[in-house]
C-alpha atoms as a PDB file:
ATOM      1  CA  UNK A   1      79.080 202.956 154.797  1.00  0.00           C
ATOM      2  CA  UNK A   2      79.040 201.137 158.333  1.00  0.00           C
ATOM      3  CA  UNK A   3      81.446 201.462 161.054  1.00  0.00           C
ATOM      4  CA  UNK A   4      81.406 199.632 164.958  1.00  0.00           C
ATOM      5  CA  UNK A   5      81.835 202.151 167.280  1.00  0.00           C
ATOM      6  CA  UNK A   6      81.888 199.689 170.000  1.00  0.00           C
ATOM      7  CA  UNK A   7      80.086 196.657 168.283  1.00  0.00           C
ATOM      8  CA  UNK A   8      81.365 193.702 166.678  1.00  0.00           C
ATOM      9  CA  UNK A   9      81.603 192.469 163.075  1.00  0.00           C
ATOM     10  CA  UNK A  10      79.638 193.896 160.152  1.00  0.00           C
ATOM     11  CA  UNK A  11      78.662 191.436 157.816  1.00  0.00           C
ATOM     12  CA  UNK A  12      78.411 194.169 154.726  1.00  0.00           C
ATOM     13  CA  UNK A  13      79.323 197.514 155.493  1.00  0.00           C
ATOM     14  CA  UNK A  14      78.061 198.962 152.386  1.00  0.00           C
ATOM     15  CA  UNK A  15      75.421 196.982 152.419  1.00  0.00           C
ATOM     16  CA  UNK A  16      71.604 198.747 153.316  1.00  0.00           C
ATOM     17  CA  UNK A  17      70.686 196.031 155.981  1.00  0.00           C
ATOM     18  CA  UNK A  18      74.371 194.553 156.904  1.00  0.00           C
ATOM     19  CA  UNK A  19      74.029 191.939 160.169  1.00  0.00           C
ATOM     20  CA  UNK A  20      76.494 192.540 163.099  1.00  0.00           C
ATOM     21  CA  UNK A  21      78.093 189.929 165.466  1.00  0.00           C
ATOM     22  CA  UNK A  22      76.902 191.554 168.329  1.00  0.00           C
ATOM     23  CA  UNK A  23      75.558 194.135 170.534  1.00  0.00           C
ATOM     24  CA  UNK A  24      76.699 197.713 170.395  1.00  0.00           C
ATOM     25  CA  UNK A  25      76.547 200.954 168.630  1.00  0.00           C
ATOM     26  CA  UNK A  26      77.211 201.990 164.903  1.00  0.00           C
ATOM     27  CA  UNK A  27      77.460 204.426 162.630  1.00  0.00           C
ATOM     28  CA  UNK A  28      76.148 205.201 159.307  1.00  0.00           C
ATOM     29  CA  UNK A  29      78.236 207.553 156.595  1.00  0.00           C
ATOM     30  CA  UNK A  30      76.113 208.514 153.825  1.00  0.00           C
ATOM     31  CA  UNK A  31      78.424 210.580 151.072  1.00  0.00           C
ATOM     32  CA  UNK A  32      76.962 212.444 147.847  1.00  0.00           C
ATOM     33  CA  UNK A  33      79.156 212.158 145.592  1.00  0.00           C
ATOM     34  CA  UNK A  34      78.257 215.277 143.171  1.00  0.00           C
ATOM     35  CA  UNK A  35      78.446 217.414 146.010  1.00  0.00           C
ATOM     36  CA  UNK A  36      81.078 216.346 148.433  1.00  0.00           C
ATOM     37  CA  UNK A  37      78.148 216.352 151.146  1.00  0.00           C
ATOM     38  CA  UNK A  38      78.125 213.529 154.104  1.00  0.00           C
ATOM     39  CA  UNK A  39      75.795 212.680 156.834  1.00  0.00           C
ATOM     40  CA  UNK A  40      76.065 210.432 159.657  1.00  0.00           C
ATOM     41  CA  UNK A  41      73.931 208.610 161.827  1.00  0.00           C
ATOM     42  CA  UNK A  42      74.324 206.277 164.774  1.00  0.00           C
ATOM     43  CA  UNK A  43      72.472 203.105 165.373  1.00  0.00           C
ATOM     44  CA  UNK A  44      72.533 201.179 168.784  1.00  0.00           C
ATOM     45  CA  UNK A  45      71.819 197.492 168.850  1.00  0.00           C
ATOM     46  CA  UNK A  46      70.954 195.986 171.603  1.00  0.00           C
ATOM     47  CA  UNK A  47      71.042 192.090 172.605  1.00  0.00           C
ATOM     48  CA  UNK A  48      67.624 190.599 173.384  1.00  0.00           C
ATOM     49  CA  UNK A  49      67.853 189.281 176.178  1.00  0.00           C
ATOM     50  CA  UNK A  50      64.211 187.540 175.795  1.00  0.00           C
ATOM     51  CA  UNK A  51      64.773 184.525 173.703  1.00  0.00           C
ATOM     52  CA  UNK A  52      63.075 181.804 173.051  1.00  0.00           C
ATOM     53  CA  UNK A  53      61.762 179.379 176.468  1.00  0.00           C
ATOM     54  CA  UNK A  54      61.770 175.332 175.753  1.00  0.00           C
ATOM     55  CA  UNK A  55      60.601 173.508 178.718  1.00  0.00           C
ATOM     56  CA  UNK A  56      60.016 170.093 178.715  1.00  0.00           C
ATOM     57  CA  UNK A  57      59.180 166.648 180.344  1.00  0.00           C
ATOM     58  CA  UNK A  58      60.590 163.087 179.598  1.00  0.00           C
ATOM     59  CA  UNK A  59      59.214 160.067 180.954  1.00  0.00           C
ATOM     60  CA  UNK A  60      62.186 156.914 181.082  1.00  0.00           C
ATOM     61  CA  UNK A  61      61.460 153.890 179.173  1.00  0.00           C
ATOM     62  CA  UNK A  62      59.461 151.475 181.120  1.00  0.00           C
ATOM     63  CA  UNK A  63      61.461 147.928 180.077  1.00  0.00           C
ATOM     64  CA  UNK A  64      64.304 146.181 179.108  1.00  0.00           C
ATOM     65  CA  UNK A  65      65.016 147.155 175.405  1.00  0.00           C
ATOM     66  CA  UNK A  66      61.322 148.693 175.058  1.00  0.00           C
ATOM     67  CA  UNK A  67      60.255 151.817 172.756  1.00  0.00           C
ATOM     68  CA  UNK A  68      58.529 153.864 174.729  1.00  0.00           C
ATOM     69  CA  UNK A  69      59.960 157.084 176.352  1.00  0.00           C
ATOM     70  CA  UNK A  70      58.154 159.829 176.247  1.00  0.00           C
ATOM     71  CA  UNK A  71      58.941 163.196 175.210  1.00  0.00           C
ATOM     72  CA  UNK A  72      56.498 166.340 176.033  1.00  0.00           C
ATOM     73  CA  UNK A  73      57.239 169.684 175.264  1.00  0.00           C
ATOM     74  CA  UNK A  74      55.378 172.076 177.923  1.00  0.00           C
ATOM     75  CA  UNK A  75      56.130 175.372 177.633  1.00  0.00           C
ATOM     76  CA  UNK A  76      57.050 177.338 174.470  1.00  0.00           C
ATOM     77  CA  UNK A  77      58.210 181.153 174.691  1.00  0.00           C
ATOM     78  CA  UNK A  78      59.027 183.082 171.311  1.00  0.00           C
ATOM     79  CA  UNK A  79      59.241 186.830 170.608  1.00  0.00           C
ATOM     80  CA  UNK A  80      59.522 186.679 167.324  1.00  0.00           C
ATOM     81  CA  UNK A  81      56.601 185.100 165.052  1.00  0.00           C
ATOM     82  CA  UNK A  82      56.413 181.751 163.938  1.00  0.00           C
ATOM     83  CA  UNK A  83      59.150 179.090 165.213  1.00  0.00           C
ATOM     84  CA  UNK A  84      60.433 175.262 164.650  1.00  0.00           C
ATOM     85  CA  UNK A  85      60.935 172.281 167.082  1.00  0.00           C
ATOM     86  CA  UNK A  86      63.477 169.531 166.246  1.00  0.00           C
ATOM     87  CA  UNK A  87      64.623 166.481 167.636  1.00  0.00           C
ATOM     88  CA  UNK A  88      67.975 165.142 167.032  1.00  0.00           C
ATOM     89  CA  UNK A  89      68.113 167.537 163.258  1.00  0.00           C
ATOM     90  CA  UNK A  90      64.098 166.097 162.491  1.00  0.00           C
ATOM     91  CA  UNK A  91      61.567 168.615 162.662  1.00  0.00           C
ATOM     92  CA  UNK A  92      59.060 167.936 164.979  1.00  0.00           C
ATOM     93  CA  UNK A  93      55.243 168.622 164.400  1.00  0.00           C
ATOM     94  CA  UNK A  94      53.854 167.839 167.426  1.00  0.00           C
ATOM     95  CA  UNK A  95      54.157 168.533 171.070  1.00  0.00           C
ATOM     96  CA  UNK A  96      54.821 165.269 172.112  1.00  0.00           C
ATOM     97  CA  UNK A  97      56.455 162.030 171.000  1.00  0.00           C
ATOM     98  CA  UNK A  98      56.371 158.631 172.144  1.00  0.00           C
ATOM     99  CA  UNK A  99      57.886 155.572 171.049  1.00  0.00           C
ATOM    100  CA  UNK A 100      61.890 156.796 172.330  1.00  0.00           C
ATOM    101  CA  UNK A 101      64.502 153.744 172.659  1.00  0.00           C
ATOM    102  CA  UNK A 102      67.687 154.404 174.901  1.00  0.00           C
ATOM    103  CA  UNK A 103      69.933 157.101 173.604  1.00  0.00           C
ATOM    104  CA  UNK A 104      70.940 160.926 173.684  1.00  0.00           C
ATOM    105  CA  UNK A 105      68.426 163.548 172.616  1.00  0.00           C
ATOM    106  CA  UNK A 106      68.534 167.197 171.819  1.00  0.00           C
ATOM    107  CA  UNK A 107      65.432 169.247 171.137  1.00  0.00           C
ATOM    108  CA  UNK A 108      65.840 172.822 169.624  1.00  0.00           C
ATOM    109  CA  UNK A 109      63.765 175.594 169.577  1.00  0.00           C
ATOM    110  CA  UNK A 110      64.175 177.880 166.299  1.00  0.00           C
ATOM    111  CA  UNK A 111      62.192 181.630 166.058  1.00  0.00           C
ATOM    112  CA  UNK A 112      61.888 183.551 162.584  1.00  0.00           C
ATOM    113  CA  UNK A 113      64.667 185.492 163.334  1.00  0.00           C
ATOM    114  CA  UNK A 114      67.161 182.496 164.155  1.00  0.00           C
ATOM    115  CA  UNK A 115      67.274 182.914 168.048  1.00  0.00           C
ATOM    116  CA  UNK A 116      67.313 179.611 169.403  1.00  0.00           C
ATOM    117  CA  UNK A 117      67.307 176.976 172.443  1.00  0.00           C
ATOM    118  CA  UNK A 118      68.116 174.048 173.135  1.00  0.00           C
ATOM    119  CA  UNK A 119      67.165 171.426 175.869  1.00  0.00           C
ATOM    120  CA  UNK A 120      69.114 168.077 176.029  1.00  0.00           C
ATOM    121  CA  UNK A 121      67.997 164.753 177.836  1.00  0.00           C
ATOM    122  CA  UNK A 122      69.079 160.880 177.858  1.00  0.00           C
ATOM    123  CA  UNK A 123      67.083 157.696 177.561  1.00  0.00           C
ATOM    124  CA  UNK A 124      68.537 154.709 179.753  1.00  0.00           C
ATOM    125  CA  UNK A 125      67.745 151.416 179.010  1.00  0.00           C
ATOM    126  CA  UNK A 126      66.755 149.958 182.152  1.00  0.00           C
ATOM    127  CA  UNK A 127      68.658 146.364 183.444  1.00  0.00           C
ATOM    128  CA  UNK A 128      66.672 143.774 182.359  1.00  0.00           C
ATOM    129  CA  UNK A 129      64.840 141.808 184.285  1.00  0.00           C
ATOM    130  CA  UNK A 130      66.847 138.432 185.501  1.00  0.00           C
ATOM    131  CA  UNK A 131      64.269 135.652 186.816  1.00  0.00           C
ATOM    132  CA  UNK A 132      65.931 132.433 187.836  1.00  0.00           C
ATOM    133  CA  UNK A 133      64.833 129.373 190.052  1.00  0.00           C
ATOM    134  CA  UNK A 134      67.032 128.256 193.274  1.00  0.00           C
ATOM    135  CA  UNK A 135      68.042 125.191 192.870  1.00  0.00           C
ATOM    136  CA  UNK A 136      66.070 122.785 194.236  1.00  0.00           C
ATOM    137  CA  UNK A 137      65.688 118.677 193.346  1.00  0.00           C
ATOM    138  CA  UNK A 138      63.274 118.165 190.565  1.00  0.00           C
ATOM    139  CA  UNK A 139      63.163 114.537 190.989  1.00  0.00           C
ATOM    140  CA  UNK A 140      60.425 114.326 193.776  1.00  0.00           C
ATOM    141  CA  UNK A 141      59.234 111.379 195.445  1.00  0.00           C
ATOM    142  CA  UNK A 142      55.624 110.954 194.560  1.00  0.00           C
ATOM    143  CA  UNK A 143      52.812 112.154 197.315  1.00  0.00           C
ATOM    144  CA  UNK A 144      55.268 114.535 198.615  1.00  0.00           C
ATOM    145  CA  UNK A 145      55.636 118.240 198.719  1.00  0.00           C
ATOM    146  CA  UNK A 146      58.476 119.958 196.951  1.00  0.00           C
ATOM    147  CA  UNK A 147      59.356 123.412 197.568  1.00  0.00           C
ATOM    148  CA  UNK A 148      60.202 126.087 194.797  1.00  0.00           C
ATOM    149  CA  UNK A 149      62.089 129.799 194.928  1.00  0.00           C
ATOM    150  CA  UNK A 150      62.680 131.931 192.772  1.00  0.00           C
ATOM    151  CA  UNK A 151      65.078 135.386 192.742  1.00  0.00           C
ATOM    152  CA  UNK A 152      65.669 138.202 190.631  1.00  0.00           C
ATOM    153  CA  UNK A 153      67.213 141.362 190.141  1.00  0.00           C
ATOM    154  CA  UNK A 154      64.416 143.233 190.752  1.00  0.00           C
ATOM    155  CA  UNK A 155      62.477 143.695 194.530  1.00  0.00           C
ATOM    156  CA  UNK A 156      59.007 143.645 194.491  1.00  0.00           C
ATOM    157  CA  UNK A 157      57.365 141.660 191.914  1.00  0.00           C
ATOM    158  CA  UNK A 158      54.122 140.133 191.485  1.00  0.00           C
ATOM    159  CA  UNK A 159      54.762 136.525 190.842  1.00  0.00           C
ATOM    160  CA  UNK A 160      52.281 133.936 188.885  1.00  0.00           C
ATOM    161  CA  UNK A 161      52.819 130.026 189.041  1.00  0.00           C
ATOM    162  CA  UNK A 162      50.722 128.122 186.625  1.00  0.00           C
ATOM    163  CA  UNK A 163      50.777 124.381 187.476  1.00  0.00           C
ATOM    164  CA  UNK A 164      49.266 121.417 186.162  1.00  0.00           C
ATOM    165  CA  UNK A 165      47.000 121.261 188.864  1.00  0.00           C
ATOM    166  CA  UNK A 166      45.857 124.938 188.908  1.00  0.00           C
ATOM    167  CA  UNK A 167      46.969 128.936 189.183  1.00  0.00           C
ATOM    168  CA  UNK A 168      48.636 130.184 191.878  1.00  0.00           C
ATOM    169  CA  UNK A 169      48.295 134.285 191.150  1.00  0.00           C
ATOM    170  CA  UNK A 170      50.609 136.816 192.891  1.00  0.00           C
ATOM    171  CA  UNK A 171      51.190 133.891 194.779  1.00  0.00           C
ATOM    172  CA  UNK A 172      54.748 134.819 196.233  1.00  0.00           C
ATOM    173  CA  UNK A 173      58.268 133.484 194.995  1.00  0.00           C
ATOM    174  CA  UNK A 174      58.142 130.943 197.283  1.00  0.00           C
ATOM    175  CA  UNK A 175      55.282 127.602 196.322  1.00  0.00           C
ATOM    176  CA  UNK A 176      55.084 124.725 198.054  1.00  0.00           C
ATOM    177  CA  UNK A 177      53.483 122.254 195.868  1.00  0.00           C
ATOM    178  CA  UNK A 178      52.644 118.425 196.283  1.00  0.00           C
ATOM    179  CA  UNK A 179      53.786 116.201 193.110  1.00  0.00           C
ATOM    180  CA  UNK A 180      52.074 113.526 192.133  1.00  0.00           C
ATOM    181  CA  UNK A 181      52.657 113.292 188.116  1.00  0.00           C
ATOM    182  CA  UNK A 182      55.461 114.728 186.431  1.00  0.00           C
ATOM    183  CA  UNK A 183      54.814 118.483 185.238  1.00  0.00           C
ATOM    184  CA  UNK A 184      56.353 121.856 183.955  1.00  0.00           C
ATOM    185  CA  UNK A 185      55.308 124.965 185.983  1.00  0.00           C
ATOM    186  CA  UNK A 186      55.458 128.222 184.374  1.00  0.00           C
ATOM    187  CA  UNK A 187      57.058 130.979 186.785  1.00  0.00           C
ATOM    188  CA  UNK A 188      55.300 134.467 185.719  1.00  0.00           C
ATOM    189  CA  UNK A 189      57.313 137.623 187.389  1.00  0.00           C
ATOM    190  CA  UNK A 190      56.032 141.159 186.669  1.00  0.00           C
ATOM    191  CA  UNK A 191      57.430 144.386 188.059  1.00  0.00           C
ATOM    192  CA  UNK A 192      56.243 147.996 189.111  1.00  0.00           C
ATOM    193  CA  UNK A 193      55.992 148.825 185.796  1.00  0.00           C
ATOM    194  CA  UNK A 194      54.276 146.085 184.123  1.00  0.00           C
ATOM    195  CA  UNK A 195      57.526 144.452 183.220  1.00  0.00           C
ATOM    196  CA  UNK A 196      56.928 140.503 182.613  1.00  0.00           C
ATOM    197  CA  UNK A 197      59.646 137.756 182.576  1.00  0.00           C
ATOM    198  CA  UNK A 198      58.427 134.025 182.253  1.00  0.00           C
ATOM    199  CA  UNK A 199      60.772 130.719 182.938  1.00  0.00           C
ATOM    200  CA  UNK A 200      59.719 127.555 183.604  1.00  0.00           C
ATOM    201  CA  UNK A 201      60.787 124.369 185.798  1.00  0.00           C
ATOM    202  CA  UNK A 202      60.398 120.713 185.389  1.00  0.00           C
ATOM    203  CA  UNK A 203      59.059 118.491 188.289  1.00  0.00           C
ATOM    204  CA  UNK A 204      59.546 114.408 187.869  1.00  0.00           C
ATOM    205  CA  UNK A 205      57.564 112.482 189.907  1.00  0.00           C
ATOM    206  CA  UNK A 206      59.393 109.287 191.072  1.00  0.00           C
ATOM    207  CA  UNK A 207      58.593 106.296 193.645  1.00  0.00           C
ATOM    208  CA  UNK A 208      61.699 105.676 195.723  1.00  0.00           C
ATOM    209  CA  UNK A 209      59.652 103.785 197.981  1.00  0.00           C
ATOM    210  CA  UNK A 210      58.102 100.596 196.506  1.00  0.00           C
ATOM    211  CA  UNK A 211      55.321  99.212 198.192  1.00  0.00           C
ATOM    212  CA  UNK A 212      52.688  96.416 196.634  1.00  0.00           C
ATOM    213  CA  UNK A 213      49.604  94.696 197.041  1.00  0.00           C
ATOM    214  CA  UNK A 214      48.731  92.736 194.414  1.00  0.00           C
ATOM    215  CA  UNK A 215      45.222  93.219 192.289  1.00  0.00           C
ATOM    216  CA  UNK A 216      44.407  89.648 192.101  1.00  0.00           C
ATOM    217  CA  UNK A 217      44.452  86.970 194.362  1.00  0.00           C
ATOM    218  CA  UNK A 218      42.895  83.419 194.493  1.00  0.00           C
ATOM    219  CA  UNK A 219      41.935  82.281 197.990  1.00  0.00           C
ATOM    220  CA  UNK A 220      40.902  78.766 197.294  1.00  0.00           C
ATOM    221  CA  UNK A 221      43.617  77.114 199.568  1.00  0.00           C
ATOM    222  CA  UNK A 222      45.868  75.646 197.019  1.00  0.00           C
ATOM    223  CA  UNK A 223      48.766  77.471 199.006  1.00  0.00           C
ATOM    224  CA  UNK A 224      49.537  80.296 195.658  1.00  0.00           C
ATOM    225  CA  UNK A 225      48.358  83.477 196.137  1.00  0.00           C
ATOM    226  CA  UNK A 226      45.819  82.734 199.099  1.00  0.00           C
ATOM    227  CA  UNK A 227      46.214  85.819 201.097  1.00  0.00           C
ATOM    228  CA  UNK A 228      46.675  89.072 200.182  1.00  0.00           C
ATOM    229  CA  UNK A 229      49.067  91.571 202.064  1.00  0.00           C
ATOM    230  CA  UNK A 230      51.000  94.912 201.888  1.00  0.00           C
ATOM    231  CA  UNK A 231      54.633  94.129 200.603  1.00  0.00           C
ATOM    232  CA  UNK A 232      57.479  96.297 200.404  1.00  0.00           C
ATOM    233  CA  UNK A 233      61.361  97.103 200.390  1.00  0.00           C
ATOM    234  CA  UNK A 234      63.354  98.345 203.629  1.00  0.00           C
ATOM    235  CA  UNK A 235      62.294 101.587 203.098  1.00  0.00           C
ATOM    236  CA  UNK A 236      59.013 100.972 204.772  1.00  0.00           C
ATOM    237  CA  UNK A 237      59.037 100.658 208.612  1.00  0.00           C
ATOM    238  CA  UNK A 238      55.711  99.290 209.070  1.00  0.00           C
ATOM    239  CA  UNK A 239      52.183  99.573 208.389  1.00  0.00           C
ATOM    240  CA  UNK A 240      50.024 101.330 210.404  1.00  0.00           C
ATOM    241  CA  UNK A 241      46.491 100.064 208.813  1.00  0.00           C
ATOM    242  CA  UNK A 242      45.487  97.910 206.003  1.00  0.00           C
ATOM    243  CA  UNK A 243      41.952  98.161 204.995  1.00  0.00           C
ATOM    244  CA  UNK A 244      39.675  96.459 201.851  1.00  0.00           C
ATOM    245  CA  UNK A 245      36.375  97.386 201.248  1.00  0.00           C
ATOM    246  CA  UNK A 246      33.818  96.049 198.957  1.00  0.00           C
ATOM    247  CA  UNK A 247      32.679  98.362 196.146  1.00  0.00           C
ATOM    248  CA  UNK A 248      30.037  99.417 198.129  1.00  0.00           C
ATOM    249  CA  UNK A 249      31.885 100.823 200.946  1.00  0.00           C
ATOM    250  CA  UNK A 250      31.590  97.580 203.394  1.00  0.00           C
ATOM    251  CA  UNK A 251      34.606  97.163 205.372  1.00  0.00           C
ATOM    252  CA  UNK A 252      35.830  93.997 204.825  1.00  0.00           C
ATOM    253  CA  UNK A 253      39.083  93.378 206.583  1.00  0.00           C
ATOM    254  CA  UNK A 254      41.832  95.870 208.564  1.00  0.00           C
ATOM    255  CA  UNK A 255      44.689  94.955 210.212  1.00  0.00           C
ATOM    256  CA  UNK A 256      47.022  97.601 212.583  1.00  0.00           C
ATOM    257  CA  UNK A 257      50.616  98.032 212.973  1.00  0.00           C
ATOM    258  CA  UNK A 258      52.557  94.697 211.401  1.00  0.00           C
ATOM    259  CA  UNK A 259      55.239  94.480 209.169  1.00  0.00           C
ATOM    260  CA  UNK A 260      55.629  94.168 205.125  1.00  0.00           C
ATOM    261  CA  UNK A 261      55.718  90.792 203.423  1.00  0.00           C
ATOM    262  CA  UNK A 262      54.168  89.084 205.991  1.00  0.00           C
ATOM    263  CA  UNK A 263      51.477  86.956 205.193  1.00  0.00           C
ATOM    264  CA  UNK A 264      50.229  86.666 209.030  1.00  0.00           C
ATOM    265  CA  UNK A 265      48.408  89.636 208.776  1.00  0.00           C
ATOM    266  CA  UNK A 266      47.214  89.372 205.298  1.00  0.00           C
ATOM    267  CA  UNK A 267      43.341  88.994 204.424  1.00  0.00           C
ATOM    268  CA  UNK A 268      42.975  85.335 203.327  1.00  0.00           C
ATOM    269  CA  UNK A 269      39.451  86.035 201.419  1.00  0.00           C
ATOM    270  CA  UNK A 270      36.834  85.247 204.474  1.00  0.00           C
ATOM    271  CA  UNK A 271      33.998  87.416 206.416  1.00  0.00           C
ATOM    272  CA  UNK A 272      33.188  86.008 209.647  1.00  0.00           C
ATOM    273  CA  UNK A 273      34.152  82.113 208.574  1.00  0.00           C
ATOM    274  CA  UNK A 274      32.076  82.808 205.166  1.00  0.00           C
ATOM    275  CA  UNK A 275      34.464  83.152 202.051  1.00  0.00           C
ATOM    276  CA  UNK A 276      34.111  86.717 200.069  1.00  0.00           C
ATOM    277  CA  UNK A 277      32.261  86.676 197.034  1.00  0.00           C
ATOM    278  CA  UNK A 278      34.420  87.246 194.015  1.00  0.00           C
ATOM    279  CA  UNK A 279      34.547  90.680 192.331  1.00  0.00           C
ATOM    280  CA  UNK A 280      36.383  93.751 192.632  1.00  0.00           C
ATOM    281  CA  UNK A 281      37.380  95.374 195.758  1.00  0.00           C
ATOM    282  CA  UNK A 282      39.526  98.534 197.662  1.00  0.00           C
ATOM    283  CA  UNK A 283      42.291  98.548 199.620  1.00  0.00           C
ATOM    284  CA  UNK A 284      43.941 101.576 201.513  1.00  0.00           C
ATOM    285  CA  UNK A 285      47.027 101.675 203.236  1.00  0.00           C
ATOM    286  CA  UNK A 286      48.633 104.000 205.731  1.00  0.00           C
ATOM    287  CA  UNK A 287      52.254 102.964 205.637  1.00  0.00           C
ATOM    288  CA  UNK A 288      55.640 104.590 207.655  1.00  0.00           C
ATOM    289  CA  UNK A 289      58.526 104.735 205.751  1.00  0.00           C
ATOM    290  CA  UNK A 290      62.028 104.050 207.233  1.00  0.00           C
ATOM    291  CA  UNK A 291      62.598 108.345 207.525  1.00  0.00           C
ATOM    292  CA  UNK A 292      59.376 108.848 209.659  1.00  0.00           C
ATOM    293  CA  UNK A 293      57.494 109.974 206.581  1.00  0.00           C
ATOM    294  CA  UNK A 294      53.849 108.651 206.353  1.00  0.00           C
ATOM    295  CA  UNK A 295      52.307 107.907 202.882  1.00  0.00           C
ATOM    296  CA  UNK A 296      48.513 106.954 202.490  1.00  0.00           C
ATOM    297  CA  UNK A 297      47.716 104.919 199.143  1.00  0.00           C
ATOM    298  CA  UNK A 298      45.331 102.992 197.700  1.00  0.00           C
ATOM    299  CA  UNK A 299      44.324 100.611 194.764  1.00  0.00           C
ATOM    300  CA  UNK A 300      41.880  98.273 193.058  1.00  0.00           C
ATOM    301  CA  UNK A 301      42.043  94.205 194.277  1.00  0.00           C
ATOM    302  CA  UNK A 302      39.949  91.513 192.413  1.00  0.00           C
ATOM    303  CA  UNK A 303      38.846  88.145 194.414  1.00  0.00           C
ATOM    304  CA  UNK A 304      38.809  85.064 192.114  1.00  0.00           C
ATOM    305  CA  UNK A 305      38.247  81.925 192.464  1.00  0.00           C
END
């Protein structure tokens, strides 16, 4: 029979190989019982002090609702034989795992004998990744620049604009960007750790300020559609210079600083006294507009007769 000197509980105390709650010292009463004879024994148990070592290393997940901690055990200590890992109750096989969402974790180390450890961590999802565009007018007079910003949660990031007109890479969150057609530009941010958010913006191209030449005109002095000028709307100011060329790059007629819609300083179809053959031609303008804002333009002008 066992008794606790100054131990704890005795799981069996007749039993051979009882287990105790604790450290401390027992004793053993052995009795025979057809001879009255006893013998006792004392046994000290002592607490091991040595049990098992778990170290390990976690790496945070990387992204916004992404999978991928990382979990690494490093150092394993047992003193007795063979042991188990777990994670979270599952058994692990393998000294590291991957693939972790956001949540609490507990990792146990088990010996043969029951001693165990236990190491704890979390798993934070990280804020995602807001990616917006300051706002800004989309409708954008044609020939002229707009400019675009962007802003997000994050500091930092490498930021892509893909245009119609071509890539602007790591380009800044700031582009300045001349319109000419209507497009939509797709505004690539990525942070420090490879996180990627995409949005995209809408330019419209618009022409707020009219301004016309007509492509055919007939000088053959019947007073309709002789001469050939620049005509606009208030919004222009003047023009600076008014210039046709032949398809071969002749310069055929320029006039300097008049007004629109005035046939004075039109081209009335003549070189030198001789009238133009009839074809196709060019004609380039350099026009102010009524802000101060100077637009160059161009077009295609056929002579008939």
């Amino acid at each position: 029979m066992w008794n606790s000197i100054s131990g704890g509980v005795i799981s069996d105390v007749f039993a051979c190989q009882p287990t105790v709650s604790e450290a401390g010292l027992y004793e053993l009463i052995v009795f025979d019982s057809s001879t009255g004879c006893s013998s006792r024994d004392t046994v000290e148990v002592i607490e091991d002090l040595d049990g098992p070592v778990l170290e390990i290393e976690v790496s945070p997940i990387s992204c916004h609702d992404f999978e991928d901690g990382l979990l690494e055990i490093t150092e394993i200590q047992v003193q007795h034989g063979a042991y188990t890992l777990s994670l979270n109750g599952e058994e692990l096989g393998m000294d590291e795992v991957t693939s972790l969402g956001a949540g609490s974790y507990d990792v146990v180390l088990t010996d043969e004998m029951g001693c165990s450890t236990k190491a704890s961590f979390d798993l934070v999802n990280p804020v995602e990744m807001e990616l917006f565009v300051l706002d800004f007018e989309q409708e954008v007079q044609i020939g002229s620049n707009v400019e675009i910003e962007v802003a997000s949660n994050y500091a930092d990031l490498e930021v892509n604009w893909y245009t119609i007109g071509g890539d602007y890479l790591d380009y800044g969150v700031v582009l300045t960007l001349p319109v000419f057609v209507d497009q939509v530009i797709e505004i690539e941010a990525i942070n420090n750790l490879g996180c990627v958010r995409t949005i995209e913006t809408t330019l419209i191209a618009v022409d707020r300020y009219k301004v016309y030449v007509p492509n055919i005109f007939t000088p053959n002095g019947d007073g309709v559609n002789d001469i050939v000028t620049v005509f606009s709307g208030s919004e222009v100011a003047i023009i600076k210079d008014f210039k046709i060329f032949s398809r071969w790059g002749e310069l055929m007629f320029e006039q300097k600083e008049f007004s629109p819609n005035d046939y004075t300083y039109g081209w009335d179809g003549y070189i030198n006294g001789q009238r133009a053959n009839v074809g196709e031609y060019l004609w380039y303008a350099e026009v102010e507009l009524s802000d101060g804002e100077i637009r160059m333009l161009k077009g295609d002008l056929v002579l008939v007769q």
